[in-house]
N, C-alpha and C. Protein backbone atom coordinates (compact mmCIF):
# COMPACT_ATOMS: atom_id res chain seq x y z
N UNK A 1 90.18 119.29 148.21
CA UNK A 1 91.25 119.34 147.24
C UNK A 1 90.75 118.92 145.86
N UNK A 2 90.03 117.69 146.02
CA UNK A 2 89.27 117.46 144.66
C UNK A 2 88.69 118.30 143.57
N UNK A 3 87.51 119.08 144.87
CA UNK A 3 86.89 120.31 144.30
C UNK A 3 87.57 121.25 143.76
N UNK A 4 88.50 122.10 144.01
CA UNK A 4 89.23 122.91 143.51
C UNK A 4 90.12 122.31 142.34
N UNK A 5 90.26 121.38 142.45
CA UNK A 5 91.07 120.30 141.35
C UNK A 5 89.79 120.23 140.08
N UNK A 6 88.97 120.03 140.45
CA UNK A 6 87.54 120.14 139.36
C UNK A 6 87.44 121.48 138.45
N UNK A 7 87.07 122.09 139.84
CA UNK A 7 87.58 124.40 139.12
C UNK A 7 88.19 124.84 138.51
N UNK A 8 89.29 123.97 138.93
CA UNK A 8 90.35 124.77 138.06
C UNK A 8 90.42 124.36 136.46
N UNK A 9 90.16 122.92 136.87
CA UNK A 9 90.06 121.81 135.14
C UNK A 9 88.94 122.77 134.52
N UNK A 10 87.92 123.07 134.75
CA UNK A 10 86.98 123.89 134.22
C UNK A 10 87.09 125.26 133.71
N UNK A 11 87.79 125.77 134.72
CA UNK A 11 88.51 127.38 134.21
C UNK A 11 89.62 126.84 132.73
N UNK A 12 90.40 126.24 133.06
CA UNK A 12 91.25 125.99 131.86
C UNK A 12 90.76 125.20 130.68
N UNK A 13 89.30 124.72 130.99
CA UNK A 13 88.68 124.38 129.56
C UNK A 13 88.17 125.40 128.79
N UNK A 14 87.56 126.25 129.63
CA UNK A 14 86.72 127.48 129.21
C UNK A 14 87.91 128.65 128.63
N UNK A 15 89.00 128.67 129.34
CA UNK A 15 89.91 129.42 128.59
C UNK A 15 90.68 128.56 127.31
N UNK A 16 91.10 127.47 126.97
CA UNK A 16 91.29 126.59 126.11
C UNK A 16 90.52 126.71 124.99
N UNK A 17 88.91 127.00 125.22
CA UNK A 17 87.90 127.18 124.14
C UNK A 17 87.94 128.53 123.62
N UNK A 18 88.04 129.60 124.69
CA UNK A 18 88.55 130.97 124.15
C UNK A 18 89.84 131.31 123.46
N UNK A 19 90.77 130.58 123.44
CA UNK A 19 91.98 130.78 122.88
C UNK A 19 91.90 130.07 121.73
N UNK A 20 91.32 128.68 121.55
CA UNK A 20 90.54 128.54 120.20
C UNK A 20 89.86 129.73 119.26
N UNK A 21 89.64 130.21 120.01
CA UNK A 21 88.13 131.38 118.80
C UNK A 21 89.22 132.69 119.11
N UNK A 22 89.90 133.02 119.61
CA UNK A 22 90.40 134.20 119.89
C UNK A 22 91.79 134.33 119.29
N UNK A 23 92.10 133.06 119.26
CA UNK A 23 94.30 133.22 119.07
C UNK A 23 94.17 133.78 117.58
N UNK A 24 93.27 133.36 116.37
CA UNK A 24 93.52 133.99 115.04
C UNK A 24 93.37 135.47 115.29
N UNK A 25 92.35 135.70 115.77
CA UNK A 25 91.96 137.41 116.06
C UNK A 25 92.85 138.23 116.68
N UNK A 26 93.35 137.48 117.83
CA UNK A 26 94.91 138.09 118.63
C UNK A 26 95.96 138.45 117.48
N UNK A 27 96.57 137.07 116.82
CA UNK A 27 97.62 137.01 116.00
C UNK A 27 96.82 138.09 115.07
N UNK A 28 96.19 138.72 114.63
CA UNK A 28 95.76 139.54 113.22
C UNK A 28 96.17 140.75 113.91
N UNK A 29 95.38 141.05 115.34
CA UNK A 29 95.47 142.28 116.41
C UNK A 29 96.55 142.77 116.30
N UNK A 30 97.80 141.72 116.98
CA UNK A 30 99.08 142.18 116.84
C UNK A 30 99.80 141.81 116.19
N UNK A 31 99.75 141.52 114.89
CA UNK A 31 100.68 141.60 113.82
C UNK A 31 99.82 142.30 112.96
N UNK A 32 99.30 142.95 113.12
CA UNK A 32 98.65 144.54 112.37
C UNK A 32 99.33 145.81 113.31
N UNK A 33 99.38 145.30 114.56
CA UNK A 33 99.62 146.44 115.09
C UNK A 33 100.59 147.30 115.51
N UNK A 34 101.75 145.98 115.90
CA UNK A 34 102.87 146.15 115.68
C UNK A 34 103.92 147.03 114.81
N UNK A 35 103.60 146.41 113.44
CA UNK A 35 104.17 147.19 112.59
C UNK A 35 103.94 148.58 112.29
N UNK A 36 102.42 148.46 112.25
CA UNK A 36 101.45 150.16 112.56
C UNK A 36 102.13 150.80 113.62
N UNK A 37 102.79 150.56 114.81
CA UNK A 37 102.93 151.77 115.69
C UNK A 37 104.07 151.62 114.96
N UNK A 38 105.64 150.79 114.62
CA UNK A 38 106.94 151.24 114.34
C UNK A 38 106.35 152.09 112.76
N UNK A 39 105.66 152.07 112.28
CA UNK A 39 105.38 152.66 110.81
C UNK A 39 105.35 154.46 111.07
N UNK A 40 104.34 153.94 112.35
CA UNK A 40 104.04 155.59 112.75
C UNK A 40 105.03 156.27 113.61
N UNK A 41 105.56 155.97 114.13
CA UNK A 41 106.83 156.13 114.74
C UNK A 41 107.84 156.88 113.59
N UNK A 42 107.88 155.90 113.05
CA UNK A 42 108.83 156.47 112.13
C UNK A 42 108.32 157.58 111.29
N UNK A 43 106.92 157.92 110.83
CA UNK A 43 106.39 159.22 110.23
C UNK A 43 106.64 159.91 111.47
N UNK A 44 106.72 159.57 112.42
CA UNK A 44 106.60 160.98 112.99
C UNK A 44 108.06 161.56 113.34
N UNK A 45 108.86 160.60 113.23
CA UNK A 45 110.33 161.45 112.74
C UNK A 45 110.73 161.57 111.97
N UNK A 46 110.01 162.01 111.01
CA UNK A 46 110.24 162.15 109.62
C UNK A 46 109.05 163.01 108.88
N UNK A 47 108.83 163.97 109.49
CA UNK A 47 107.66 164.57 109.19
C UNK A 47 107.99 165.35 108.20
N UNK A 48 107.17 165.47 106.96
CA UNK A 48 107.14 166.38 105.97
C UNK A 48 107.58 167.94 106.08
N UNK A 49 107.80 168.58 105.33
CA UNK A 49 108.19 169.82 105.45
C UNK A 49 106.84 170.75 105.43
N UNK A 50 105.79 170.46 104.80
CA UNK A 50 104.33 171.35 104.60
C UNK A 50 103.38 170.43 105.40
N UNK A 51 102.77 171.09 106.62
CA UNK A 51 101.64 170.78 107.62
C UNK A 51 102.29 170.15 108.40
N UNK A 52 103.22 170.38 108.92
CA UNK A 52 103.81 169.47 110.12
C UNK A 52 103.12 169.44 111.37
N UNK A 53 101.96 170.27 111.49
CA UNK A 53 101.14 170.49 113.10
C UNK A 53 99.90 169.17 112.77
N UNK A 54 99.34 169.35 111.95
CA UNK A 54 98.30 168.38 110.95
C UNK A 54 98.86 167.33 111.25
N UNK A 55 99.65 166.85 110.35
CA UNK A 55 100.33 165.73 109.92
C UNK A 55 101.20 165.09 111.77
N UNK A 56 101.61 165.67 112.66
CA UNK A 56 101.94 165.38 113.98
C UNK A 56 100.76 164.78 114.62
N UNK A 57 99.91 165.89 114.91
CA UNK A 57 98.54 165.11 115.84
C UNK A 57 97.84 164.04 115.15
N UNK A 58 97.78 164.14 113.71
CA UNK A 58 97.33 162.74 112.86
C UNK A 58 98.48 161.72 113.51
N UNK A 59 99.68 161.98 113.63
CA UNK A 59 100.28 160.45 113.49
C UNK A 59 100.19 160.20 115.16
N UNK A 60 100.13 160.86 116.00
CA UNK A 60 99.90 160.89 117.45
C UNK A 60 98.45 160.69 117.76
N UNK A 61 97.51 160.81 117.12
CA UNK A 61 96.07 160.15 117.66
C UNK A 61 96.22 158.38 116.95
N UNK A 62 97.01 158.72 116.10
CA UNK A 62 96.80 156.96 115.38
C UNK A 62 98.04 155.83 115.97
N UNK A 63 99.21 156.64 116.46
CA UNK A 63 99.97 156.28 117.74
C UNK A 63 99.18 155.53 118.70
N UNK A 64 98.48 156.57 119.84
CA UNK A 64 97.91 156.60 120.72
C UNK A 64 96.20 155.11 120.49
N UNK A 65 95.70 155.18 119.44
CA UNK A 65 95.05 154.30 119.12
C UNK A 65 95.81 152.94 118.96
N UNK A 66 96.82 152.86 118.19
CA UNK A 66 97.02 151.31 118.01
C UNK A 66 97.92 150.96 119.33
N UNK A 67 98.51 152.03 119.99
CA UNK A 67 99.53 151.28 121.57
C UNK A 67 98.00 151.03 122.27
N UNK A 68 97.23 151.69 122.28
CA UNK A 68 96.17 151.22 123.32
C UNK A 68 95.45 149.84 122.58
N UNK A 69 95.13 149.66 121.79
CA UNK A 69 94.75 148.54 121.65
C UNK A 69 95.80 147.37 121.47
N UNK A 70 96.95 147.40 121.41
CA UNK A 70 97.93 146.45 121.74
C UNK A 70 98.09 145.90 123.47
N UNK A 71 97.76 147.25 123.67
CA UNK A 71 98.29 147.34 125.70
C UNK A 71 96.88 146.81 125.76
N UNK A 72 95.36 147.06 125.50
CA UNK A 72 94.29 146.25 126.06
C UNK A 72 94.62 144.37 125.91
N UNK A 73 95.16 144.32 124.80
CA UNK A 73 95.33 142.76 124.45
C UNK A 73 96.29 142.20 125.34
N UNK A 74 97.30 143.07 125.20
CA UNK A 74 98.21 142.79 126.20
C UNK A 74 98.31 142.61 127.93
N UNK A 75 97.31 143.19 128.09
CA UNK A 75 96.98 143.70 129.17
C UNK A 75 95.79 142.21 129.94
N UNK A 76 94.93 142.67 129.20
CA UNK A 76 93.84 141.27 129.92
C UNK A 76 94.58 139.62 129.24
N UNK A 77 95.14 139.92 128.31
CA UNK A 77 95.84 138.73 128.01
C UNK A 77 96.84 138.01 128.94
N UNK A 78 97.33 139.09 129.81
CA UNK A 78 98.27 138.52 131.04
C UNK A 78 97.25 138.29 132.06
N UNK A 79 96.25 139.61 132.41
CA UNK A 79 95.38 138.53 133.58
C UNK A 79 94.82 137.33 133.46
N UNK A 80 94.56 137.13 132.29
CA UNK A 80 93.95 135.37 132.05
C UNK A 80 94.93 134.21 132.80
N UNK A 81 95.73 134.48 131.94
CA UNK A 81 97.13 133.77 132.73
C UNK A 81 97.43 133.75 134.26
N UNK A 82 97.87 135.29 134.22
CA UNK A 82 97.44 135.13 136.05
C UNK A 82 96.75 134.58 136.76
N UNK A 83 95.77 134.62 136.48
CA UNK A 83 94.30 133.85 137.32
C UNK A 83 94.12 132.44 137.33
N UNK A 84 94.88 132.11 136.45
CA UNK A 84 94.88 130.40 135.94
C UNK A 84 96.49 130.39 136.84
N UNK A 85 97.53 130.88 136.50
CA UNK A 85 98.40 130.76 137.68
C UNK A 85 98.26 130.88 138.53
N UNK A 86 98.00 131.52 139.46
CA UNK A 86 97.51 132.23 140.68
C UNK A 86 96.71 131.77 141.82
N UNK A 87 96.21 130.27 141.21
CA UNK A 87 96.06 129.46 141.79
C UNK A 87 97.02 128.85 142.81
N UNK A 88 98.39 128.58 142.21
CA UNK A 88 99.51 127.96 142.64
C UNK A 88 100.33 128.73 144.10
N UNK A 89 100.11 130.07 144.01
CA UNK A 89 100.01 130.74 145.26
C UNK A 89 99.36 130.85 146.53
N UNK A 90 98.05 130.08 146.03
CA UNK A 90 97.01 129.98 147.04
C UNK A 90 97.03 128.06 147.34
N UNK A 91 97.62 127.41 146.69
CA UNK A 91 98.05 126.16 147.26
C UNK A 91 99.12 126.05 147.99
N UNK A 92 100.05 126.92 147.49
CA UNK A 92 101.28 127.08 148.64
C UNK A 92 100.85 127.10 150.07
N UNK A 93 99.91 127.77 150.20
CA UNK A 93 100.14 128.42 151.94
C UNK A 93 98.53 127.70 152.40
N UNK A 94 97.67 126.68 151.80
CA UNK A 94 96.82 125.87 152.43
C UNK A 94 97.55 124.62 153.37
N UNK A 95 97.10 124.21 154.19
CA UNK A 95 97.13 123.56 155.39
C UNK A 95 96.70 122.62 154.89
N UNK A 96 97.32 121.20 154.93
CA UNK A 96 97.59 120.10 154.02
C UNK A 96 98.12 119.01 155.23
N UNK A 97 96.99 117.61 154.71
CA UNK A 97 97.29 116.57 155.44
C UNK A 97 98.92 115.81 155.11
N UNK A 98 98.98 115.25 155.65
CA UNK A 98 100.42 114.52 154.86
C UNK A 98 99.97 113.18 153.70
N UNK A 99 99.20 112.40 154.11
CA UNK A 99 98.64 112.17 152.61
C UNK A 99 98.54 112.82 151.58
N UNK A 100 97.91 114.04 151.52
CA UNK A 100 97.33 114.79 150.65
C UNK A 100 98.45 115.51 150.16
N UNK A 101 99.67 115.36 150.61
CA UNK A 101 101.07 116.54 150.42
C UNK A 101 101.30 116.10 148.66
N UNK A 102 101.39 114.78 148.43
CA UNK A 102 101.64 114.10 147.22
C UNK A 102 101.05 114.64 145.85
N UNK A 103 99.98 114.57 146.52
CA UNK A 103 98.72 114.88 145.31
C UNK A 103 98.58 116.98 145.06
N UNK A 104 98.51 117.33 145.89
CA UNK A 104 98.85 119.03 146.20
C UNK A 104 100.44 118.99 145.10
N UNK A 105 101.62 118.24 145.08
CA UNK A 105 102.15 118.54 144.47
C UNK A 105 102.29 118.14 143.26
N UNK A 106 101.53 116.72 142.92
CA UNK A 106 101.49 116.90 141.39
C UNK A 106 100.92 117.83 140.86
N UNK A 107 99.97 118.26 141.24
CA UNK A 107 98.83 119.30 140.86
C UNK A 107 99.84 120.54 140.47
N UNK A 108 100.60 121.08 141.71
CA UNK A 108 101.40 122.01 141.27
C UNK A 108 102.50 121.89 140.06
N UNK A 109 102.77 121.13 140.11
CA UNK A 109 103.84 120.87 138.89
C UNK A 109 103.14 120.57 137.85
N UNK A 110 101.69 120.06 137.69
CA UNK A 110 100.92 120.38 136.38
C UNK A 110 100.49 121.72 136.03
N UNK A 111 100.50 122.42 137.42
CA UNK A 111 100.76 124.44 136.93
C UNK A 111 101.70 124.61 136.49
N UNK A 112 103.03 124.05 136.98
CA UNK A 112 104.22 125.08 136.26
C UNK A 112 104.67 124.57 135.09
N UNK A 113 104.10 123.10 134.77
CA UNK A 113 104.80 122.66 133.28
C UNK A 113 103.78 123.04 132.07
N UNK A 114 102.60 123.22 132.22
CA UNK A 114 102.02 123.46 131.26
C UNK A 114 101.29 124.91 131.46
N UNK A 115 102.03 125.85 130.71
CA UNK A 115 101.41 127.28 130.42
C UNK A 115 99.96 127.50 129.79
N UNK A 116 99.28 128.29 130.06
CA UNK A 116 97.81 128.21 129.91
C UNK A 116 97.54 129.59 129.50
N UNK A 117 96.35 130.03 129.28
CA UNK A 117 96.13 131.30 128.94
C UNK A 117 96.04 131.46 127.19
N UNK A 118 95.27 133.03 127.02
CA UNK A 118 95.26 133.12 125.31
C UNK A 118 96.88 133.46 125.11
N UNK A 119 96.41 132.87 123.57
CA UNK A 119 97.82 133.24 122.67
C UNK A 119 97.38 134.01 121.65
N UNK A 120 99.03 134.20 121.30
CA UNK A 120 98.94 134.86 119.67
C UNK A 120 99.18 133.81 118.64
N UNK A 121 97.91 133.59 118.06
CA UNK A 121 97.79 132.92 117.21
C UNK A 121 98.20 131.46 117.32
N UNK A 122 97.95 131.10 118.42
CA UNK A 122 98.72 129.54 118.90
C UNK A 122 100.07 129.53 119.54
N UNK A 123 100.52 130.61 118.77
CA UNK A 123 102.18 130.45 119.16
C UNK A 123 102.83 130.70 120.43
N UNK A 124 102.40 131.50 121.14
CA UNK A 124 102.91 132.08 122.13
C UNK A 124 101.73 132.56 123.46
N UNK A 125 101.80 131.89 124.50
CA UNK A 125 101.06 132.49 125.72
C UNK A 125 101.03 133.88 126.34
N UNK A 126 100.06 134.51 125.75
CA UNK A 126 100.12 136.04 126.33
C UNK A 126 100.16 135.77 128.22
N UNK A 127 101.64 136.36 128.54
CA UNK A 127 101.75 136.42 130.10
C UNK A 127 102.84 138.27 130.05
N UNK A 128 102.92 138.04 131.86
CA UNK A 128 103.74 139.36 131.91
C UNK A 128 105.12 139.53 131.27
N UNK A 129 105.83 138.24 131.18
CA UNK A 129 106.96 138.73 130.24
C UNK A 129 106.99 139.00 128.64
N UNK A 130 105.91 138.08 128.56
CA UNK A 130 105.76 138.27 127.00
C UNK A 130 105.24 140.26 126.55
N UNK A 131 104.55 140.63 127.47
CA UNK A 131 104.24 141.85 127.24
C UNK A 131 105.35 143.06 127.10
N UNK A 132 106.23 142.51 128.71
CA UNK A 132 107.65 143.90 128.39
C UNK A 132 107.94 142.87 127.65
N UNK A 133 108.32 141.78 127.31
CA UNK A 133 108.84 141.98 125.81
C UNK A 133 109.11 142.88 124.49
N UNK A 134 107.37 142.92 124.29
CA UNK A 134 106.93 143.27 123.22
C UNK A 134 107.54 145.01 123.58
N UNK A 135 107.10 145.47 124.77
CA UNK A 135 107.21 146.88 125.23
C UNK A 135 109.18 147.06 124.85
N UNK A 136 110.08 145.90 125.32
CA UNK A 136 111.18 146.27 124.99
C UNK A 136 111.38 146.53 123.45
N UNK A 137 110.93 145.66 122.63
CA UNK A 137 111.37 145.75 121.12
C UNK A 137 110.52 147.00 120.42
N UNK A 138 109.16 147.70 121.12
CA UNK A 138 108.82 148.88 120.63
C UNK A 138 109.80 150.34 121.10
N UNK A 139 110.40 149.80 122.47
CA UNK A 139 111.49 150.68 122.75
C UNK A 139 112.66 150.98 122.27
N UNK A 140 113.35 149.59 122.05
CA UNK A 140 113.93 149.45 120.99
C UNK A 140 114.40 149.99 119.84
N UNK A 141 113.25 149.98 119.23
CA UNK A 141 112.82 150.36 117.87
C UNK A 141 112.93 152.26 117.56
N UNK A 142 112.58 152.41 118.73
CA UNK A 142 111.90 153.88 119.16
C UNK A 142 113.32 154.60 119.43
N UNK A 143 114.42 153.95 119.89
CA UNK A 143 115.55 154.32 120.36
C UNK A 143 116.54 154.36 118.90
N UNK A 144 116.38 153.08 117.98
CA UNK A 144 117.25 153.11 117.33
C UNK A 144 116.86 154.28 116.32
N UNK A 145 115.41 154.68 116.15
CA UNK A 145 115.02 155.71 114.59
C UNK A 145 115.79 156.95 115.54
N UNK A 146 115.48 157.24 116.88
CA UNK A 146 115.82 158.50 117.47
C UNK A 146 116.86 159.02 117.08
N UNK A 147 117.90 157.86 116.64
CA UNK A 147 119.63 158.08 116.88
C UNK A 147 120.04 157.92 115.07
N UNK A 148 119.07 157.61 114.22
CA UNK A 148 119.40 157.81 112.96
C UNK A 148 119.35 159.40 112.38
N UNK A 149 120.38 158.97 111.28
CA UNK A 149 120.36 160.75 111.08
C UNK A 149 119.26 160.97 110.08
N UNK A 150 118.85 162.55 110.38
CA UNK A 150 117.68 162.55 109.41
C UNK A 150 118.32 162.83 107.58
């Protein structure tokens, strides 16, 4: 129990040090990027009257570029988390002295009170809700230009 109690302190230093060097670069990632897909979004319902075939696949390759690099951030940004959670699943169902029941559960409740993993920019722990989050308010967004008149 110790040992794995050691591992894990180690995994969450090493991610602690990466979210140091990484959370400014995240926060730049997606608050560049964000606005870039609703920007393009919106050119593309609103497309000019001269080159509309041009001017479509331009705003749909630069679409397609900034959702994918949002969804990569987004994406390994929740497995970090996972893996540092995910621990807590695999303590559940170990075979445990009754001494040891005590200590197995502080441990767990030092998983669920303190969230771990990179952020954006300090502020916020990239996990799976935080992602449909983000996916709801680009939907959102995507729904309300649909229904404006041109």
């Amino acid at each position: 129990m110790a040992a794995l109690k050691m591992e894990h302190h180690k995994l969450c230093e090493v991610v602690e040090f990466a979210d140091k060097m990484l959370a400014p670069l995240i926060f730049e990632m997606v608050s560049l990027h964000l606005p870039l897909i609703c920007l393009i979004f919106y050119k593309a319902v609103n497309l000019p009257e001269e080159g509309r075939i041009v001017f479509l696949v331009t705003i749909l390759v630069w679409l397609v570029v900034a959702s994918s690099i949002l969804a990569i951030i987004m994406i390994f940004g929740s497995k970090v988390c996972e893996k540092i959670h995910g621990l807590q699943k695999i303590l559940q169902t170990l075979p445990i002295s009754k001494e040891d029941e005590g200590k197995l559960l502080m441990f767990i409740l030092d998983l669920l009170v303190d969230p771990k993993g990179l952020s954006i920019g300090g502020l916020v722990i990239i996990d799976k809700s935080m992602s449909l989050t983000i996916v709801g308010v680009l939907v959102s967004y995507f729904a309300v230009m649909l229904s404006l008149p041109k």
